[in-house]
N, C-alpha and C. Protein backbone atom coordinates (compact mmCIF):
# COMPACT_ATOMS: atom_id res chain seq x y z
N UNK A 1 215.34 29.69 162.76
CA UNK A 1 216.25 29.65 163.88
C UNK A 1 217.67 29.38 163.37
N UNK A 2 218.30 30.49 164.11
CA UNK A 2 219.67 29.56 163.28
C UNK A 2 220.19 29.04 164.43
N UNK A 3 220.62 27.69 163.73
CA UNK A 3 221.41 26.77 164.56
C UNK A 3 222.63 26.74 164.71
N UNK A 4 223.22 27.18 164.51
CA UNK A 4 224.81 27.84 164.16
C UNK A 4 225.01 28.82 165.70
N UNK A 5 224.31 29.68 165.64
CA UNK A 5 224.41 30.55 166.57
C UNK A 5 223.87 29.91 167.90
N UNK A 6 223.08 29.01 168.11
CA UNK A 6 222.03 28.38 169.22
C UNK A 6 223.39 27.63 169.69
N UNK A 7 224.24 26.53 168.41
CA UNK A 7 225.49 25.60 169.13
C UNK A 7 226.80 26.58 169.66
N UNK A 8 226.61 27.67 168.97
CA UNK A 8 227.79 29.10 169.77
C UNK A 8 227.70 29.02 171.20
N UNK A 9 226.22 29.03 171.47
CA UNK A 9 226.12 29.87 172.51
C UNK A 9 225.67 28.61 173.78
N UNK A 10 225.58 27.22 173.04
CA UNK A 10 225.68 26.09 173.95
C UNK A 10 226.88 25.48 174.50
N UNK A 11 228.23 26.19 173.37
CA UNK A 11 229.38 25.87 173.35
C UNK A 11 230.04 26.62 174.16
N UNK A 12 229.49 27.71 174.53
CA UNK A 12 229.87 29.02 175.51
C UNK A 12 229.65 28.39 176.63
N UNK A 13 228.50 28.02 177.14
CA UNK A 13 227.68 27.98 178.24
C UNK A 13 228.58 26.33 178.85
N UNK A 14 229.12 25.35 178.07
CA UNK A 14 229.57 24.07 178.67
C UNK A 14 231.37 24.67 178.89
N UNK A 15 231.84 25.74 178.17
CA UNK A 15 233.13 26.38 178.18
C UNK A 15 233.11 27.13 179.40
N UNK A 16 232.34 27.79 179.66
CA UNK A 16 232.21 28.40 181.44
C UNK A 16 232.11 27.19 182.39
N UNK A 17 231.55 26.33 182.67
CA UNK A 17 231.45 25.12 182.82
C UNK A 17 233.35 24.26 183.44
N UNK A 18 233.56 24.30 182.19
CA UNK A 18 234.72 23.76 182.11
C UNK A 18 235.96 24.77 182.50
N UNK A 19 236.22 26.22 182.14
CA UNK A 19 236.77 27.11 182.30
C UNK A 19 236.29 27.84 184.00
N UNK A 20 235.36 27.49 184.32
CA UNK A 20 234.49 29.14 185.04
C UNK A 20 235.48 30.62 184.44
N UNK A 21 235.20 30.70 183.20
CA UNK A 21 235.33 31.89 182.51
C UNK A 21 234.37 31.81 181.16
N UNK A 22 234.57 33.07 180.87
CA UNK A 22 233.64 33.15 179.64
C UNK A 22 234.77 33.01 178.36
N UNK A 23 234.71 31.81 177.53
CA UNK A 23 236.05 31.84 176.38
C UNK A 23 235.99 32.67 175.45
N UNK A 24 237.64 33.42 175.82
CA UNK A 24 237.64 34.46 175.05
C UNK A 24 237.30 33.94 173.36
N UNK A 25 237.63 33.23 173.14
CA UNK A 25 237.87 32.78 171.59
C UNK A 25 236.24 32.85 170.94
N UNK A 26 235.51 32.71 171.67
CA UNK A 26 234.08 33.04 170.85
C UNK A 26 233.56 34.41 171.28
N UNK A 27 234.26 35.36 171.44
CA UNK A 27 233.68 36.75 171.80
C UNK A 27 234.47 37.88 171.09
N UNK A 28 234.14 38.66 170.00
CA UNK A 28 234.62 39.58 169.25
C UNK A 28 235.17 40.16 170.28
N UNK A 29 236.41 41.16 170.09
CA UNK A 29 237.03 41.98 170.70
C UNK A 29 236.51 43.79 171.70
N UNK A 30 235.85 43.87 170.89
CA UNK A 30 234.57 44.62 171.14
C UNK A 30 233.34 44.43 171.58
N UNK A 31 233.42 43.21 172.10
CA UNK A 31 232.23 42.90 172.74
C UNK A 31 231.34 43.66 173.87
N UNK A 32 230.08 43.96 173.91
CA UNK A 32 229.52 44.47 175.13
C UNK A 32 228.57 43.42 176.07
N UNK A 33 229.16 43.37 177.52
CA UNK A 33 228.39 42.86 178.38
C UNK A 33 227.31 43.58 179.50
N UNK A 34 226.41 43.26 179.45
CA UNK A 34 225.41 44.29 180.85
C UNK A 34 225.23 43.37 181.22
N UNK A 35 224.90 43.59 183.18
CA UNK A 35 225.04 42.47 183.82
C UNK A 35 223.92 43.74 185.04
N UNK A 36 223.57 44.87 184.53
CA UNK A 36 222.79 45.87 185.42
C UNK A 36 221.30 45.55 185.57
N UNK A 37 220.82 44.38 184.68
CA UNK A 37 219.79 44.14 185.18
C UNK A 37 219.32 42.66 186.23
N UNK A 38 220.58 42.33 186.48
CA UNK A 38 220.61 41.20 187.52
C UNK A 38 221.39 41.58 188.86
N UNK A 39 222.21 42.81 188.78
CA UNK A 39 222.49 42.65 190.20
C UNK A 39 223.19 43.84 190.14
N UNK A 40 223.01 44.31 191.47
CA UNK A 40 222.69 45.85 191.86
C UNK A 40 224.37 46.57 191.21
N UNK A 41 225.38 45.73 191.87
CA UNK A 41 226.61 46.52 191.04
C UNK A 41 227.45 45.88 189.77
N UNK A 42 226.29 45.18 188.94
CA UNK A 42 226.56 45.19 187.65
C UNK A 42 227.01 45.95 186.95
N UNK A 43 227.55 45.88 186.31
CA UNK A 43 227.49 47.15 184.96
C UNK A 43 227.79 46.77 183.66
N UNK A 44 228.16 47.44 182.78
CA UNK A 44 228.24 47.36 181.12
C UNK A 44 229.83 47.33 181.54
N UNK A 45 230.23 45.86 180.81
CA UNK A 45 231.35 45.99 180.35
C UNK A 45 231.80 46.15 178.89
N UNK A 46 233.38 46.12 178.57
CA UNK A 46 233.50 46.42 177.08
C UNK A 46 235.11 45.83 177.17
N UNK A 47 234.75 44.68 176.37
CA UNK A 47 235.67 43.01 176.02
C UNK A 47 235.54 42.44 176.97
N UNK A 48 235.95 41.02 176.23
CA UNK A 48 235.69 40.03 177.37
C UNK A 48 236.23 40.21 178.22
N UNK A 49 237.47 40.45 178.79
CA UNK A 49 238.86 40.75 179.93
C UNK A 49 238.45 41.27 180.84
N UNK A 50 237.29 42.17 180.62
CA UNK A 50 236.69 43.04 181.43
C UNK A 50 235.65 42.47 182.02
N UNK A 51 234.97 41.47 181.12
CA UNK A 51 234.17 40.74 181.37
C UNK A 51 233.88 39.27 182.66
N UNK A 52 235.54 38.68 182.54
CA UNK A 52 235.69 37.83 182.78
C UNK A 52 236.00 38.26 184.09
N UNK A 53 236.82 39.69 184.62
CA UNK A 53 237.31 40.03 185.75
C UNK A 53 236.03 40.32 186.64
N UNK A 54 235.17 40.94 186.18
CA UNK A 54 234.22 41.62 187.00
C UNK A 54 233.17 39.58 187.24
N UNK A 55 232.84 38.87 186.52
CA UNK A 55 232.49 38.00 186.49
C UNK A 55 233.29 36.73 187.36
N UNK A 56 234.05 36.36 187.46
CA UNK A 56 235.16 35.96 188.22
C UNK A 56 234.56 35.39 189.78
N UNK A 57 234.60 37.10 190.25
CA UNK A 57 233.91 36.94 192.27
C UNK A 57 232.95 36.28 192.20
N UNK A 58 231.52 36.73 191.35
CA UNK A 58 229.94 35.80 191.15
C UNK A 58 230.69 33.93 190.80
N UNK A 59 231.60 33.78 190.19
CA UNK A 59 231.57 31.93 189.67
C UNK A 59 232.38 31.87 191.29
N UNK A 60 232.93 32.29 191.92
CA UNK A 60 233.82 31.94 193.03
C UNK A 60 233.05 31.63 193.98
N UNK A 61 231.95 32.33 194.03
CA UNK A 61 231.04 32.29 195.18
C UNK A 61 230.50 30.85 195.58
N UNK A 62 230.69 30.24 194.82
CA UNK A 62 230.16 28.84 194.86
C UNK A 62 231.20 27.57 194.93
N UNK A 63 231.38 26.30 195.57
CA UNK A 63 232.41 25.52 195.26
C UNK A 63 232.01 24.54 194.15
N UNK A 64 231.19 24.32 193.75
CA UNK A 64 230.98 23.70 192.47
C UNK A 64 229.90 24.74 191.07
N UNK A 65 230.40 25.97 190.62
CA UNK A 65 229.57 26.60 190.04
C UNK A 65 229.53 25.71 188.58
N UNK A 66 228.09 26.20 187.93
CA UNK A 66 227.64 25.50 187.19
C UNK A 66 226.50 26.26 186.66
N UNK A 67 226.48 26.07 184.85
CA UNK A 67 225.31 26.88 184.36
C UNK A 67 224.94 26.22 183.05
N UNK A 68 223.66 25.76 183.15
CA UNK A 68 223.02 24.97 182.16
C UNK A 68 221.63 26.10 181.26
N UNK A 69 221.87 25.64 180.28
CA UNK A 69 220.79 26.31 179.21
C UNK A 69 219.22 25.65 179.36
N UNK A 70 218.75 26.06 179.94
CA UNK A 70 217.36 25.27 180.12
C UNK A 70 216.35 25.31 178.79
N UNK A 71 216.12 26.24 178.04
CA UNK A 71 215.39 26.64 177.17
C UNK A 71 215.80 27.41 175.67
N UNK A 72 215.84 27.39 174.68
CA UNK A 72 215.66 28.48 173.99
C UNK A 72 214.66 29.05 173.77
N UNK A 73 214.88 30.12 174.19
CA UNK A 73 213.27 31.17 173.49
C UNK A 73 213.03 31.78 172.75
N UNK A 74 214.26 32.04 171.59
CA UNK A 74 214.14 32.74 170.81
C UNK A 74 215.55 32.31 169.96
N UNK A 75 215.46 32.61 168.39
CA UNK A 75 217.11 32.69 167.38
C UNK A 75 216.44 32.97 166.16
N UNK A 76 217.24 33.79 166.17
CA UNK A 76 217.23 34.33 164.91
C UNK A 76 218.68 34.16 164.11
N UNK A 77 219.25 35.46 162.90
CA UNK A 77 220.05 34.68 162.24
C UNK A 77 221.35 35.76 163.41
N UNK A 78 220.96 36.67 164.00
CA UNK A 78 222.05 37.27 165.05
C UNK A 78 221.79 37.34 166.48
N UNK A 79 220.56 36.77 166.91
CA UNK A 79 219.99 37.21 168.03
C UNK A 79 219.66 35.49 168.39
N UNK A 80 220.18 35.37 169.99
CA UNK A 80 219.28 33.96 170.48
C UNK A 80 219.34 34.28 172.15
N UNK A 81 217.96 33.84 172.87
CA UNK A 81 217.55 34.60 174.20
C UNK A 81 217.52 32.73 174.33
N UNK A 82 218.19 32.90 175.71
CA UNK A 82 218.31 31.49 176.48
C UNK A 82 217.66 32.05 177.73
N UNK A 83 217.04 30.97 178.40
CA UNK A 83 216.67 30.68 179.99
C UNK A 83 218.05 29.64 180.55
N UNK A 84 218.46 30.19 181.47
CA UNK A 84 219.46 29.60 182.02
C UNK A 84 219.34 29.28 183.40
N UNK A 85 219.79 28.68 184.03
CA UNK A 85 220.06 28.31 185.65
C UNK A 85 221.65 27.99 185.73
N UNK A 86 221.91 28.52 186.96
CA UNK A 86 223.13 28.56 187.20
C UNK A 86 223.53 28.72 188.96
N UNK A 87 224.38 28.24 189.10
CA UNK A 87 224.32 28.21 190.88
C UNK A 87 225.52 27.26 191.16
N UNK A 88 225.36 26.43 192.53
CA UNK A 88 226.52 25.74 192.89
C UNK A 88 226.31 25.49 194.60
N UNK A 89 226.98 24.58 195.06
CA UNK A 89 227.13 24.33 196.56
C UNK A 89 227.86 25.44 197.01
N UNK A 90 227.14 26.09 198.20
CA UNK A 90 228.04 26.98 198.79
C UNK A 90 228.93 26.36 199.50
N UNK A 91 230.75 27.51 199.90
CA UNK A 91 231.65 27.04 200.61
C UNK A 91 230.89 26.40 202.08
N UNK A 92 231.53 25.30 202.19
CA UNK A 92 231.35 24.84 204.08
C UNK A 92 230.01 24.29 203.91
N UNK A 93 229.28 23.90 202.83
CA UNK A 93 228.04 24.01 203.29
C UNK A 93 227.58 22.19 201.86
N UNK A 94 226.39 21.98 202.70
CA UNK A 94 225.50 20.95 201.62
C UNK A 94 224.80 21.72 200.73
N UNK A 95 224.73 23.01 200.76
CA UNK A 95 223.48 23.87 200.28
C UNK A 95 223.46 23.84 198.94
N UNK A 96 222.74 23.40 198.27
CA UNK A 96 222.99 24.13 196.77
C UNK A 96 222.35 24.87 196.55
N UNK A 97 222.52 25.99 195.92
CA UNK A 97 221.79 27.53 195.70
C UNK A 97 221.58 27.54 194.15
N UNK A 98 220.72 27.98 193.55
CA UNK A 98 220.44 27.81 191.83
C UNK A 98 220.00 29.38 191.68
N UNK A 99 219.93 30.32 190.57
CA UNK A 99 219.17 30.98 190.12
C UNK A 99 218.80 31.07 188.76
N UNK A 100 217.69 31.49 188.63
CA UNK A 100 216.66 31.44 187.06
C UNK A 100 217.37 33.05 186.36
N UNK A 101 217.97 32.87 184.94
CA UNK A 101 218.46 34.58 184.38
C UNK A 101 217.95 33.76 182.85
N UNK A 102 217.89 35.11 181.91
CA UNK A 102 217.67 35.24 180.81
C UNK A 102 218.80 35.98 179.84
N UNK A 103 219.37 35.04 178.75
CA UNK A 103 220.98 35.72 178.95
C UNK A 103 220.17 36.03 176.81
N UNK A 104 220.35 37.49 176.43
CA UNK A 104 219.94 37.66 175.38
C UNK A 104 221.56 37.86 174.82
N UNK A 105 222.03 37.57 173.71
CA UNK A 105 223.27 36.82 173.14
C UNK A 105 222.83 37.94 171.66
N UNK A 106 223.84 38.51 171.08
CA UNK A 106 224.03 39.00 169.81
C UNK A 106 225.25 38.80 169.31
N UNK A 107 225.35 37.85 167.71
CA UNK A 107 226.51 37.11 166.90
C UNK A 107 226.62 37.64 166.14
N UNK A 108 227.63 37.88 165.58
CA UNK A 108 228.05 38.23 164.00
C UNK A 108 229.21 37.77 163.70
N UNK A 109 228.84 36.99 162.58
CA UNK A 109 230.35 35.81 161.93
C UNK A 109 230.87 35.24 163.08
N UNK A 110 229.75 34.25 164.10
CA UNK A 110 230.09 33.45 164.81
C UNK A 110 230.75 33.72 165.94
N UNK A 111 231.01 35.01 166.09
CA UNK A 111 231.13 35.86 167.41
C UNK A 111 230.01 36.67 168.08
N UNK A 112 230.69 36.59 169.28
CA UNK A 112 229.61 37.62 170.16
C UNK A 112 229.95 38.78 170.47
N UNK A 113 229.13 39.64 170.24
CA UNK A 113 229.12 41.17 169.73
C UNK A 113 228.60 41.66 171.25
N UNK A 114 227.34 40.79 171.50
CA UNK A 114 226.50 41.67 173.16
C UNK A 114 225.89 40.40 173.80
N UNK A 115 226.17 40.78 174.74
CA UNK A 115 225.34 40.13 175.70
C UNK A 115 224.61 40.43 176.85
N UNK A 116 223.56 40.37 177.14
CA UNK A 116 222.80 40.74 178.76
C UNK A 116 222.52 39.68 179.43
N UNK A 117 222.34 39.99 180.88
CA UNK A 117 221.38 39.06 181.47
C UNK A 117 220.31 39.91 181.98
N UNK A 118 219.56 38.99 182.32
CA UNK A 118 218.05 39.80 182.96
C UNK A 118 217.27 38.77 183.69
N UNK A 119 216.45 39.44 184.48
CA UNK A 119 215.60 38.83 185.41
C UNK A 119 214.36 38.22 185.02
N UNK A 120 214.17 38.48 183.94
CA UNK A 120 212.50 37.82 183.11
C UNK A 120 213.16 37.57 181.36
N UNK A 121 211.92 36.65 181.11
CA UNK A 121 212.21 36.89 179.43
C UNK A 121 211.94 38.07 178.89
N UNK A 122 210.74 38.53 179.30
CA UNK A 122 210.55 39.91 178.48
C UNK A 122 211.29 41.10 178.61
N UNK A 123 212.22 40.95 179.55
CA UNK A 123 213.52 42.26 179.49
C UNK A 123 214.52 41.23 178.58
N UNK A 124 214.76 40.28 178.61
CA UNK A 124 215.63 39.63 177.96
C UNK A 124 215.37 40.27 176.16
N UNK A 125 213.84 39.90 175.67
CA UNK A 125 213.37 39.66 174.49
C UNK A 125 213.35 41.50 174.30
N UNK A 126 213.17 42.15 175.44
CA UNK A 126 213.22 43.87 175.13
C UNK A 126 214.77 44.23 174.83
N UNK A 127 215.55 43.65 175.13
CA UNK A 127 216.91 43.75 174.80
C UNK A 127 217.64 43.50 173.52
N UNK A 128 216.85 43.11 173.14
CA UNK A 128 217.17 42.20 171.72
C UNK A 128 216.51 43.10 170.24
N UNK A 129 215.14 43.65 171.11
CA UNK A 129 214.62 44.51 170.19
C UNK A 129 213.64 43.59 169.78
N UNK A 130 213.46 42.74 170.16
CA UNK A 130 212.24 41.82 170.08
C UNK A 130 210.60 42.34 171.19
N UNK A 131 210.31 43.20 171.78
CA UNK A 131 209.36 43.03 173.15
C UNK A 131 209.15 44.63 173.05
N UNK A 132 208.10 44.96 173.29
CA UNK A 132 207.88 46.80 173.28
C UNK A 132 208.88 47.22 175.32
C-alpha cells in the first residue's frame, strides 16, 4: 500500500472540507475527472477549473457540506479506491442528507492524474483496472 498516496488523498478530502473545492495544488494540470457514474448530468472533466466549476452547485446544495473517507479499499503505488460519505444539512431545514460514493484516485509524483466516482466498489475497483 502506499502510504504516500493514501495521506494525498486524505489531505484532499479534509481540503474540500475546509475549501468546499477540490485543491488545485494536489491535482496535475491535466487531470481527468468522471463524475457520469454518480449522477445523470455528470460528465468527464479535463483540469481541475473545470472540475471545481461543474462541482461547485453539488457542495452548495447543502449548508454545512462535508466529506469523510470511511474506508480504504484498495492502494497501490498509483492507484487508491476510497469509500466515502459526504452530505450536509439542507438549506431551511434540520435534515441532514448523507450519501455512500466510491472515489477511485490515480497519482503520479504525488499528483492526481484521474479521478472517478461511482456508485459501488466494484465500478470503482473496474475503473482502476483492478475488477473484470
Amino acid at each position: 500500500m502506499s502510504e504516500t498516496n493514501v495521506e494525498v488523498v486524505r489531505r484532499i478530502y479534509e481540503e474540500i472540507n475546509a475549501r468546499l473545492e477540490f485543491p488545485p495544488e494536489w491535482f496535475a494540470p491535466d487531470c481527468v475527472t468522471d463524475w457520469t457514474d454518480v449522477a445523470p448530468e455528470g460528465e468527464v472533466m479535463h483540469g481541475i477549473e473545470a472540475t471545481n466549476a461543474l462541482i461547485a452547485s453539488y457542495f452548495g446544495t447543502f449548508d454545512n457540506f462535508h466529506v469523510a473517507a470511511e474506508e480504504i479499499v484498495h492502494a497501490d503505488q498509483e492507484r487508491v479506491v476510497v469509500e466515502i460519505r459526504d452530505g450536509g444539512r439542507m438549506p431551511g431545514s434540520d435534515t441532514e442528507i448523507t450519501s455512500k460514493y466510491f472515489h477511485a484516485w490515480t497519482l503520479r509524483d504525488g499528483k492526481v492524474v484521474a479521478l472517478s466516482s461511482h456508485i459501488d466498489r466494484e465500478r470503482a475497483l473496474k475503473a482502476i483496472g483492478l475488477a473484470d
